[in-house]
N, C-alpha and C. Protein backbone atom coordinates (compact mmCIF):
# COMPACT_ATOMS: atom_id res chain seq x y z
N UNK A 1 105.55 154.03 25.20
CA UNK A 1 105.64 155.47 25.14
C UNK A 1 104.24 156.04 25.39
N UNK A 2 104.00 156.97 26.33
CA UNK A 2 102.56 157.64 26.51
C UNK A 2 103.05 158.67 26.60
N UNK A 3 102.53 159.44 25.48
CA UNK A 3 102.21 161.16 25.42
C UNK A 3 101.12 161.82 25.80
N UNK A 4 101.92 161.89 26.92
CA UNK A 4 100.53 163.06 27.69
C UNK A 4 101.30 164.63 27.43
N UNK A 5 99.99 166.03 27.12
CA UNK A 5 100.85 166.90 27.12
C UNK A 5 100.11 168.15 28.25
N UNK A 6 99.09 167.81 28.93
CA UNK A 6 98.61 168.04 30.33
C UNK A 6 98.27 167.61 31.45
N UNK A 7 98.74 168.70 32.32
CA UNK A 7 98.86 167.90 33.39
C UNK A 7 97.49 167.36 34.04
N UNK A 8 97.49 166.49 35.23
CA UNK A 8 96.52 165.42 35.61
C UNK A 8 95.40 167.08 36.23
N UNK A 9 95.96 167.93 36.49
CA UNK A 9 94.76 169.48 37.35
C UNK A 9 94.46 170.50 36.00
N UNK A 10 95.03 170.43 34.76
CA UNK A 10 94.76 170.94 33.90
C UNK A 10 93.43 169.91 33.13
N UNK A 11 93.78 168.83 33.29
CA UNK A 11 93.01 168.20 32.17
C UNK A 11 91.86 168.00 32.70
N UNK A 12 91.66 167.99 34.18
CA UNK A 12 90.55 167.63 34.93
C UNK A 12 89.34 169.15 35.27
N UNK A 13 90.83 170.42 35.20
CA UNK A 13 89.68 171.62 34.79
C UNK A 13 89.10 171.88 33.69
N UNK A 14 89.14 170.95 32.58
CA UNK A 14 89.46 171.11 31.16
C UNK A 14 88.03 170.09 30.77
N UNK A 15 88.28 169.06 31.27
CA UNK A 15 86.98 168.16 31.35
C UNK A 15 85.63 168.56 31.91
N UNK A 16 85.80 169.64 32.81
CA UNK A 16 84.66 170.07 33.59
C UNK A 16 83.88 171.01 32.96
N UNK A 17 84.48 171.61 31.89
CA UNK A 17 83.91 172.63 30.68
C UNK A 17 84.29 172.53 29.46
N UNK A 18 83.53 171.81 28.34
CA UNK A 18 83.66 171.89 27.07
C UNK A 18 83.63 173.15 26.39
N UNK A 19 83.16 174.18 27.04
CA UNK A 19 83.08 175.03 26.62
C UNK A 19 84.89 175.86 26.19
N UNK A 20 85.16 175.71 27.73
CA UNK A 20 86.12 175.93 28.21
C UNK A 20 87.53 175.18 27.53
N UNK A 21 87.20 173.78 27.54
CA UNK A 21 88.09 172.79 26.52
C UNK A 21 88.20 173.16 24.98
N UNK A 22 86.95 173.75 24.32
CA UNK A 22 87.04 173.88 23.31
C UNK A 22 87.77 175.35 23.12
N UNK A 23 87.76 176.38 23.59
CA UNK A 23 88.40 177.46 23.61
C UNK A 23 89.72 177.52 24.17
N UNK A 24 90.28 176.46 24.88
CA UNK A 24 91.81 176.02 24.85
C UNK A 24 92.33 175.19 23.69
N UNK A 25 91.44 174.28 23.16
CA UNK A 25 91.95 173.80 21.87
C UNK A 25 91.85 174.87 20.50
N UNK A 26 91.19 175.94 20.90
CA UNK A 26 91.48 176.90 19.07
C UNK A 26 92.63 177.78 20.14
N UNK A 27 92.87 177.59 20.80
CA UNK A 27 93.59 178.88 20.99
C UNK A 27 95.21 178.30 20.98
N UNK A 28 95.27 177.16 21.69
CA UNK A 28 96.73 176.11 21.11
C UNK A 28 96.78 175.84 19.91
N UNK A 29 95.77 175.27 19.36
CA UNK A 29 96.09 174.86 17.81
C UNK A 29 96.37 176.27 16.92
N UNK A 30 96.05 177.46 17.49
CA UNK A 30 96.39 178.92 16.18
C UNK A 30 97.75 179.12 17.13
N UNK A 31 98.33 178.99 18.49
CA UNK A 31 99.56 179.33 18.54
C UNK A 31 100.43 178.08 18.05
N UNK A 32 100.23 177.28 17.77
CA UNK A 32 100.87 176.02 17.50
C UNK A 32 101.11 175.86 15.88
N UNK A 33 100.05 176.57 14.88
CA UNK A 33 100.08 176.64 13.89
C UNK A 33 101.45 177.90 13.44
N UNK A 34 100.76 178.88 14.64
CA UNK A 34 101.56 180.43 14.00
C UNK A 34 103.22 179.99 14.37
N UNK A 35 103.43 179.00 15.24
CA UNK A 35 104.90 178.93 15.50
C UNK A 35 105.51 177.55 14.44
N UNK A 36 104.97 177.01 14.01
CA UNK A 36 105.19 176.38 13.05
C UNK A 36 105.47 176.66 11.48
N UNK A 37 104.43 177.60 11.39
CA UNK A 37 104.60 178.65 10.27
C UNK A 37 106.00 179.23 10.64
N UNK A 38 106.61 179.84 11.46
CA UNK A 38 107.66 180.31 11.69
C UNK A 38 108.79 179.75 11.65
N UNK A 39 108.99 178.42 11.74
CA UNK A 39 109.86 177.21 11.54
C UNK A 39 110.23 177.48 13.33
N UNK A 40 109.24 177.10 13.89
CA UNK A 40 109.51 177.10 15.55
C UNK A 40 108.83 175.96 16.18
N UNK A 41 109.59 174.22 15.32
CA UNK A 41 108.69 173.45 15.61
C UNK A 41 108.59 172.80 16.90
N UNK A 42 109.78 173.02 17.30
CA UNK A 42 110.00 172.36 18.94
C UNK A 42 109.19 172.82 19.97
N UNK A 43 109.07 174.72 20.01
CA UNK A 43 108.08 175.43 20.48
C UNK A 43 106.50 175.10 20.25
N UNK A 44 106.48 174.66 19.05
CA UNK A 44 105.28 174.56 18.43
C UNK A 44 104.39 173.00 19.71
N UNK A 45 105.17 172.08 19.35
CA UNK A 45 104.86 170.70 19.97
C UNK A 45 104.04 170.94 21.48
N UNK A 46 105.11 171.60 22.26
CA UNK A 46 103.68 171.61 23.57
C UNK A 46 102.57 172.34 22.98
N UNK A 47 102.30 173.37 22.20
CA UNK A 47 100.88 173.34 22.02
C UNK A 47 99.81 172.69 21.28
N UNK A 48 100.87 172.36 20.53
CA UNK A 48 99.90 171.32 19.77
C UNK A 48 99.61 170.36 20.23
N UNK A 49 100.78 169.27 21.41
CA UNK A 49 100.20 168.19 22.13
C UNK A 49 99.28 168.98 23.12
N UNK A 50 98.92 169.30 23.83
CA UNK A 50 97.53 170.18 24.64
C UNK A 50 96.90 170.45 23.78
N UNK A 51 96.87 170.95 22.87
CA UNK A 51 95.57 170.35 22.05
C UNK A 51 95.29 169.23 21.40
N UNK A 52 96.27 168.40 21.28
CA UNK A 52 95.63 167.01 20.78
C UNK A 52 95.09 166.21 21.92
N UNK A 53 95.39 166.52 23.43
CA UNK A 53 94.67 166.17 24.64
C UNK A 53 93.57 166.52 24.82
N UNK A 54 93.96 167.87 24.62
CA UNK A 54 91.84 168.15 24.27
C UNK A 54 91.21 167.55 23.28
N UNK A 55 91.46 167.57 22.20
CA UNK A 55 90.96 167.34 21.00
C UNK A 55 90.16 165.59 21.49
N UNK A 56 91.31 165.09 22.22
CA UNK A 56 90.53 163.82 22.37
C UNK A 56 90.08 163.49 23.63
N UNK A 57 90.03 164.39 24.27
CA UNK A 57 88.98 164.37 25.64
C UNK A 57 87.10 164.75 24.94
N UNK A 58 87.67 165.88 23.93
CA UNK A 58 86.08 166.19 23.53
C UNK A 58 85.88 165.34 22.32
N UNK A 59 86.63 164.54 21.89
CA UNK A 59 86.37 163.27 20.82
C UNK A 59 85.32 162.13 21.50
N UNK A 60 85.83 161.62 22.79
CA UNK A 60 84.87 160.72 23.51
C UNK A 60 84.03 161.54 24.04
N UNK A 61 83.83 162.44 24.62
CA UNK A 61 82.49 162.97 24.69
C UNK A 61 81.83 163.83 23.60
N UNK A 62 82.51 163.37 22.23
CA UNK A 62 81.90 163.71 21.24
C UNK A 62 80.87 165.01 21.12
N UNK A 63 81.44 166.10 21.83
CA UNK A 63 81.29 167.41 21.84
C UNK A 63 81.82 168.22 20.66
N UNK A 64 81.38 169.57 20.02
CA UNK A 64 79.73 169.55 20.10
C UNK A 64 79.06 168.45 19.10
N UNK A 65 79.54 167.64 18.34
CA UNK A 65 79.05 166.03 17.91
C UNK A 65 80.47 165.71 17.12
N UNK A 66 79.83 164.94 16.95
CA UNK A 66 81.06 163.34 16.26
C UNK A 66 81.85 163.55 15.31
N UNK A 67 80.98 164.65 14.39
CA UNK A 67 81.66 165.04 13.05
C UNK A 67 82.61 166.09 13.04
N UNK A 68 82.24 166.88 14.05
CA UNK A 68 83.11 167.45 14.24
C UNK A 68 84.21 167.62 15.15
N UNK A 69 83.94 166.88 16.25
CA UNK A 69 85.69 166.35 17.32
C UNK A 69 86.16 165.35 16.54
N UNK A 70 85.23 164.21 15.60
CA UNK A 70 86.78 163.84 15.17
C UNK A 70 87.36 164.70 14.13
N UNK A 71 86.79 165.36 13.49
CA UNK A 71 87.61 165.88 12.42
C UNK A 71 88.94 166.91 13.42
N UNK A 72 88.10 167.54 14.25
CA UNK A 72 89.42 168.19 15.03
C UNK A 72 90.22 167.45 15.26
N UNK A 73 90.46 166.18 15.69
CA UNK A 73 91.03 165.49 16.72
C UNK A 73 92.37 164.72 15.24
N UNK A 74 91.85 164.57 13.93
CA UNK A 74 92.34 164.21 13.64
C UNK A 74 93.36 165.32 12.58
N UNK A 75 92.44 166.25 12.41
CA UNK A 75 93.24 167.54 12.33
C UNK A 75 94.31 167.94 12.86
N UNK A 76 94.36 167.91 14.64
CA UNK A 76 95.12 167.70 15.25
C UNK A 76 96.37 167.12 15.49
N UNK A 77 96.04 165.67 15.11
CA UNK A 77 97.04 164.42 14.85
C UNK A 77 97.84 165.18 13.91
N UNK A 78 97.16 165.49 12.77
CA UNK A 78 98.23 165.63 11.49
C UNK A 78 99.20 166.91 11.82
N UNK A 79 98.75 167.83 12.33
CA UNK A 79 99.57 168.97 12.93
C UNK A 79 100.67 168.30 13.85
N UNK A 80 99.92 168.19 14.72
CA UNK A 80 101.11 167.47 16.00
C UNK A 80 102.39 166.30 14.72
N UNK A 81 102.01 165.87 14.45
CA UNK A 81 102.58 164.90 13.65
C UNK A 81 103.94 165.32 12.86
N UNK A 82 103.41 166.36 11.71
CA UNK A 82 104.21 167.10 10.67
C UNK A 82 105.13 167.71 11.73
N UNK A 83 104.65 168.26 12.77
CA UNK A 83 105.26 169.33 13.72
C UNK A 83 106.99 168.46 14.07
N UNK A 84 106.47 167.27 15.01
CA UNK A 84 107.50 166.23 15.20
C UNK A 84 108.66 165.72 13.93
N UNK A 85 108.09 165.66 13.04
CA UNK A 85 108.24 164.84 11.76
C UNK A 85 109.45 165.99 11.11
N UNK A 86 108.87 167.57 11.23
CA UNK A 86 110.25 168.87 10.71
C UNK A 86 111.09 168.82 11.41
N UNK A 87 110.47 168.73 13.36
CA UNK A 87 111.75 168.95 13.86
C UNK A 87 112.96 167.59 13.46
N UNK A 88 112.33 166.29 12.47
CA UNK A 88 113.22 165.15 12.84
C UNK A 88 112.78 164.29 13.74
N UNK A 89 112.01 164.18 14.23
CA UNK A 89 111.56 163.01 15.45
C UNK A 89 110.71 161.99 14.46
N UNK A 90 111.14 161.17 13.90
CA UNK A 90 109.90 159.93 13.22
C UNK A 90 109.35 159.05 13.97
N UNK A 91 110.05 159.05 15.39
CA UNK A 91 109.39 158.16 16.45
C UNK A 91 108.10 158.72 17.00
N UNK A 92 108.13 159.89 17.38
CA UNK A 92 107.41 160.42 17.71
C UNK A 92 106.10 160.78 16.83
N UNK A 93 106.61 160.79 15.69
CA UNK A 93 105.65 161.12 14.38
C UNK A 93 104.75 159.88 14.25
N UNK A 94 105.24 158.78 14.17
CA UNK A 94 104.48 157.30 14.05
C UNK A 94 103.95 156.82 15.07
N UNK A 95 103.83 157.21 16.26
CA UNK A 95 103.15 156.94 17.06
C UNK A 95 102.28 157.44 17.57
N UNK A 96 102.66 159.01 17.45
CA UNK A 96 100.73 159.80 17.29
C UNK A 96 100.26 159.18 15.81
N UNK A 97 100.41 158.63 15.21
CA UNK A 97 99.78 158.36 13.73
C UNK A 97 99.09 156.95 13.98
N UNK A 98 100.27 155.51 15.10
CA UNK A 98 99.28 154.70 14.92
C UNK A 98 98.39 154.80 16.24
N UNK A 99 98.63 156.00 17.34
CA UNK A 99 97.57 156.20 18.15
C UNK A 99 96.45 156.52 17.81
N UNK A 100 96.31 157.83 17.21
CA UNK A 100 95.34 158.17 16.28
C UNK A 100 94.49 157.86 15.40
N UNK A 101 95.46 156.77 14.86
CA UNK A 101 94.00 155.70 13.93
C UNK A 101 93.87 154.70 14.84
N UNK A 102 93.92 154.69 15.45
CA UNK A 102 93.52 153.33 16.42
C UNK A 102 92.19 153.78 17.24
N UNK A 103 92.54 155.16 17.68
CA UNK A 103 91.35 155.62 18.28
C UNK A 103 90.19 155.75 17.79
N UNK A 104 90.55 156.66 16.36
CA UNK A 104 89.50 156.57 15.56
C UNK A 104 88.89 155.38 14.68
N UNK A 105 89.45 154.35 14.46
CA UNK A 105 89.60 153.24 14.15
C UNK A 105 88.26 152.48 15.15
N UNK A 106 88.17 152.76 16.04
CA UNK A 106 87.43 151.87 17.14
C UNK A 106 85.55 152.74 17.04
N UNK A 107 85.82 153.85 15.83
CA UNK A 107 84.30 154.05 15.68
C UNK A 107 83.79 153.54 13.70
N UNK A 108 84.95 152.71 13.80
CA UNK A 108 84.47 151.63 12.03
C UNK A 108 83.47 150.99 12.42
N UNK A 109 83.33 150.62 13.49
CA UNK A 109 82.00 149.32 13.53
C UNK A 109 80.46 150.22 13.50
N UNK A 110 80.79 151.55 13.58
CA UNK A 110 79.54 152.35 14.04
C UNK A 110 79.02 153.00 12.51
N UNK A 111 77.74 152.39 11.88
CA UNK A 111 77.23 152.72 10.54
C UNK A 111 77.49 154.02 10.64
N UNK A 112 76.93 154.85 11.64
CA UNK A 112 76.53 156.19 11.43
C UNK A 112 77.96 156.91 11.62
N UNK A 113 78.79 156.53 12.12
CA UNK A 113 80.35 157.07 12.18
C UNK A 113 81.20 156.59 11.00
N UNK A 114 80.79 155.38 10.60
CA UNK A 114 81.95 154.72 9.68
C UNK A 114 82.52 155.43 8.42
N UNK A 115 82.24 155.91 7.63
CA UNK A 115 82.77 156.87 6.70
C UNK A 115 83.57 158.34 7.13
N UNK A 116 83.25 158.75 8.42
CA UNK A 116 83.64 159.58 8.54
C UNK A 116 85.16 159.29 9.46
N UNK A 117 84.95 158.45 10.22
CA UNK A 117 85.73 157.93 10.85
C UNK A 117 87.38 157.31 9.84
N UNK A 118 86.56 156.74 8.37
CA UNK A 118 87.56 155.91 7.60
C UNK A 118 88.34 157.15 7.02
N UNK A 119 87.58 158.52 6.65
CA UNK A 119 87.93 159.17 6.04
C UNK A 119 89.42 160.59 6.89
N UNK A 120 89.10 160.61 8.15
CA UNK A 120 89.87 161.11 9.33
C UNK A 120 90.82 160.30 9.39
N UNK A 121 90.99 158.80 8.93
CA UNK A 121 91.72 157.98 9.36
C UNK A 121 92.89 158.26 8.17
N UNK A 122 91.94 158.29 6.85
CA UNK A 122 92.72 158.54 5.82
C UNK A 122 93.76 160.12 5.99
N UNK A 123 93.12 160.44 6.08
CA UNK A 123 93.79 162.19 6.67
C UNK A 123 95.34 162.05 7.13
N UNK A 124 95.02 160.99 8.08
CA UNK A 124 96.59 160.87 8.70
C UNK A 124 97.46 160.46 8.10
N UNK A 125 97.12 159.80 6.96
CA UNK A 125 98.16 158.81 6.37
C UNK A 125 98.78 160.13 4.70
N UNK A 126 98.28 160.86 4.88
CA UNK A 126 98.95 161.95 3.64
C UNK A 126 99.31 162.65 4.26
N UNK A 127 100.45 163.10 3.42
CA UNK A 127 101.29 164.84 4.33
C UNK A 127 100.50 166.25 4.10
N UNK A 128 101.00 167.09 3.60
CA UNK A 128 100.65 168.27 3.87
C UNK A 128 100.39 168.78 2.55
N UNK A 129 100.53 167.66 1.28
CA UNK A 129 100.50 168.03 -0.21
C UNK A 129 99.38 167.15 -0.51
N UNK A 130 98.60 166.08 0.11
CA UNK A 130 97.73 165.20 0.37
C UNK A 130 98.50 163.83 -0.86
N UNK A 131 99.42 163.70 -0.37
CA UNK A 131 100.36 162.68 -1.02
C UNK A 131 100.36 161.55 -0.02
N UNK A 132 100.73 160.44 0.19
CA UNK A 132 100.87 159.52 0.75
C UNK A 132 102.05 159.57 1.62
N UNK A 133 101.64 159.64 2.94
CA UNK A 133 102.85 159.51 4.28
C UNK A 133 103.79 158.71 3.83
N UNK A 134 105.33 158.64 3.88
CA UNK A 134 105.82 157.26 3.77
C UNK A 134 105.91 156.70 5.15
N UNK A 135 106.06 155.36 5.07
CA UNK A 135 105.59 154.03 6.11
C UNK A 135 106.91 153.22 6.23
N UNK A 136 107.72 153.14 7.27
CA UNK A 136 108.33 152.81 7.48
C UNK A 136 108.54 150.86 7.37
N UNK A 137 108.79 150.38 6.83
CA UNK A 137 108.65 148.71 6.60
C UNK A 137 110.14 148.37 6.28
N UNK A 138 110.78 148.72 6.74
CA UNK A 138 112.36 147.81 6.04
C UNK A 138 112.55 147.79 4.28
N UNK A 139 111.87 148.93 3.74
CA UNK A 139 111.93 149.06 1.91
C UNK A 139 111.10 148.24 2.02
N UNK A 140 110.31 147.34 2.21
CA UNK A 140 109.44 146.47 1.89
C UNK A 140 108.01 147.19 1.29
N UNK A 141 106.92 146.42 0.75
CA UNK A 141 106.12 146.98 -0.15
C UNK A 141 105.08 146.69 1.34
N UNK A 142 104.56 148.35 0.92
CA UNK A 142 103.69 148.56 2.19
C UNK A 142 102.08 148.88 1.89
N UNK A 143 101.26 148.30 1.99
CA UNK A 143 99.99 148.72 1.89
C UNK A 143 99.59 149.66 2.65
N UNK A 144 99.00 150.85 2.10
CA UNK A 144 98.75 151.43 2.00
C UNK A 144 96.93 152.70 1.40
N UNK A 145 96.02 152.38 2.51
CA UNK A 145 94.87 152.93 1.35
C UNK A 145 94.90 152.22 0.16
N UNK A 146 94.81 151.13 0.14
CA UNK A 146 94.55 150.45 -0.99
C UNK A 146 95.69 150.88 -1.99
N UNK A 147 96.51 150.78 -2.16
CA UNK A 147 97.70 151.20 -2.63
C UNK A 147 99.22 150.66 -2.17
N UNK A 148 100.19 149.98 -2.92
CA UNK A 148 101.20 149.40 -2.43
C UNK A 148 102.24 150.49 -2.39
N UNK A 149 103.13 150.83 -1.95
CA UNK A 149 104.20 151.92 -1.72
C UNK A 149 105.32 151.38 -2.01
N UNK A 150 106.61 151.66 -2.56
CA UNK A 150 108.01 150.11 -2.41
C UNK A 150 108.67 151.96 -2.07
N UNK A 151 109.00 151.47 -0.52
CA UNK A 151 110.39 152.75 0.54
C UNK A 151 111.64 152.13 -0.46
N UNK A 152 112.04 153.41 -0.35
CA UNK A 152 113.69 153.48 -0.66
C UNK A 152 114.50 153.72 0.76
């Protein structure tokens, strides 16, 4: 499954100005928020995926720095995520979740990233009450943040 949510002439005008990238990502993520707030989550999803495309175009070029695209980026995730997750899609929900830590996941080896990185990572794994995501395992006991979970 690859979720792309712009196209190959959007993302490439989009790359050519951070400036420009970053003022398409607040401006999707507040219509993406305001239609979600509304219980308009299906609507909501294309903007929030275009901004989670941005979010992680200016994540690797770590614009305007590190601390702050990933925190967007993973900000992002969790929006896009919940968004999928109301309308009912859990497929879709778990796979921006293990995309997302995977990405961010790949700046643990970096001292000067590593806490911030573990802590964005953590982000994804709580809902919207900062409770623990549940994790799909067959009821099996799931680790978790240092923490075992037993699904019903």
């Amino acid at each position: 499954m690859n979720l792309r949510y712009l196209c190959a002439n959007h993302r490439q005008w989009l790359i050519e100005n951070n400036d420009r990238a970053e003022q398409a990502w607040l401006d999707w993520m507040e219509r993406g928020r305001m239609l979600c707030e509304e219980g308009n989550h299906s609507e909501a999803i294309p903007y929030l995926g275009c901004a989670f495309d941005v979010a992680g175009m200016l994540l690797t070029s770590e614009w305007p720095s590190y601390a702050v695209s990933a925190t967007r980026f993973s900000e992002c995730a969790a929006q896009l995520m919940a968004a999928y997750r109301k309308q009912g899609d859990e497929k879709h929900h778990y796979y921006l979740l293990v995309g997302a830590s995977s990405v961010l996941a790949r700046q643990l080896g970096d001292r000067d990233k590593q806490r911030l990185a573990a802590d964005c990572i953590s982000a994804l794994y709580t809902d919207g009450d900062d409770e623990p995501a549940p994790l799909l395992a067959g009821g099996k006991l799931v680790s978790h943040g240092g923490a075992n979970l037993q699904l019903h």
